[in-house]
Protein backbone atom coordinates (compact mmCIF):
# COMPACT_ATOMS: atom_id res chain seq x y z
CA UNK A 1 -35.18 2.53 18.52
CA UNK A 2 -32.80 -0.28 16.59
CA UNK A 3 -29.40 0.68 15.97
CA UNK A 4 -28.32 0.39 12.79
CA UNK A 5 -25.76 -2.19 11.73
CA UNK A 6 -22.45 -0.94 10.39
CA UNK A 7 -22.48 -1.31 6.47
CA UNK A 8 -18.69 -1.95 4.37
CA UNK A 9 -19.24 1.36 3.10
CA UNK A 10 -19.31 2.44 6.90
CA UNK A 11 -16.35 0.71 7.56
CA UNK A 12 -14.61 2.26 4.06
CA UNK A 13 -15.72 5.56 4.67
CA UNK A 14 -13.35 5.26 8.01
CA UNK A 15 -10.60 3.58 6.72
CA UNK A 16 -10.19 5.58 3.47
CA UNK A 17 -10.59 2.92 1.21
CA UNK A 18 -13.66 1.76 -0.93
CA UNK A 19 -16.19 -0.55 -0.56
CA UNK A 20 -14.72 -3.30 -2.51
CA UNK A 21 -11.88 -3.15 -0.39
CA UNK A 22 -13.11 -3.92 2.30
CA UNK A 23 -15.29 -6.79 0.87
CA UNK A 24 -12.13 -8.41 -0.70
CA UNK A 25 -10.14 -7.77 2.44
CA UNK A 26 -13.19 -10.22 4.10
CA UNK A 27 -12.88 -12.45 1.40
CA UNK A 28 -9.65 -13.06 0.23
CA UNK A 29 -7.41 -11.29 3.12
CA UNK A 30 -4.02 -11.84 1.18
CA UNK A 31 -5.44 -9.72 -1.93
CA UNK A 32 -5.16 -6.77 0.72
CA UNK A 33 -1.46 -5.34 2.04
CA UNK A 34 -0.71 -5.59 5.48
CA UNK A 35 -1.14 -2.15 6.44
CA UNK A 36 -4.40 -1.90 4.95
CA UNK A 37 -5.57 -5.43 6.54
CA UNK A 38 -4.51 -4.37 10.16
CA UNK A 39 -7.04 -0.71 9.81
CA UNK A 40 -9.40 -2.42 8.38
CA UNK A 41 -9.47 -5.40 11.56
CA UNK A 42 -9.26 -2.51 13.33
CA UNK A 43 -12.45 -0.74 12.28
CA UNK A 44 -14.41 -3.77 11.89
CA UNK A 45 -13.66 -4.36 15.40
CA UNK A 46 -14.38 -1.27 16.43
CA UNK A 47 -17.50 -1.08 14.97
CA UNK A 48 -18.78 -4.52 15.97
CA UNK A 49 -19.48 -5.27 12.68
CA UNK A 50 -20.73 -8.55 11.59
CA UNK A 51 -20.85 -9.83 8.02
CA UNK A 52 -24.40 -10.24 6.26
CA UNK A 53 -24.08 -13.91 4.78
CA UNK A 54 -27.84 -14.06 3.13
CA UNK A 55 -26.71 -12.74 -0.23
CA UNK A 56 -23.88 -15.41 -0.42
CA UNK A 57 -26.02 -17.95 0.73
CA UNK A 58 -28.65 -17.28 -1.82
CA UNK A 59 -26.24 -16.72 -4.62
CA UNK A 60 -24.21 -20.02 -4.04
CA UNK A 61 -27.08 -22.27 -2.49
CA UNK A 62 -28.90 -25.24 -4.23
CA UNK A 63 -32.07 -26.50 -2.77
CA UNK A 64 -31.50 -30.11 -4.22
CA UNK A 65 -35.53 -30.26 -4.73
CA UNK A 66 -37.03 -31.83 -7.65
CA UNK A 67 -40.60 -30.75 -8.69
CA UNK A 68 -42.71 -33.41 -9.75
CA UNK A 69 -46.18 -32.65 -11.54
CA UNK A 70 -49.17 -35.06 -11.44
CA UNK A 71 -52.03 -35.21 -13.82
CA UNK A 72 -55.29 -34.83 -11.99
CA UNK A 73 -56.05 -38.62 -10.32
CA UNK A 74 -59.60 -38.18 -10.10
């Protein structure tokens, strides 16, 4: 059976803080105080967690294609 990954709410939910916390402690650290910063390292740590990058990806990614349509050449 997979083990699930640890979610930010897993990691809030241990900490005491909320989810959006945690997600601005990942993204902008200074926004955070110190205290908090070093418990949440802590439980991130502790919990192996690793960050799921697809939604940013997909929310700040440009494919750079351009579509080009053809009449029929037949």
């Amino acid at each position: 059976m997979k083990k699930k990954r640890p979610s930010l709410q897993d990691v809030a939910d241990r900490v005491g803080v909320t989810k959006m916390t945690v997600s601005r402690f990942l993204r902008n650290p200074e926004q955070v105080s110190e205290a908090l910063r070093v418990k949440i390292a802590r439980e991130l740590d502790s919990l192996n967690y690793i960050p799921n990058r697809a939604p940013d990806i997909l929310s700040n990614a440009t494919s750079h294609a351009i579509g080009v349509l053809l009449p029929s050449l037949t």
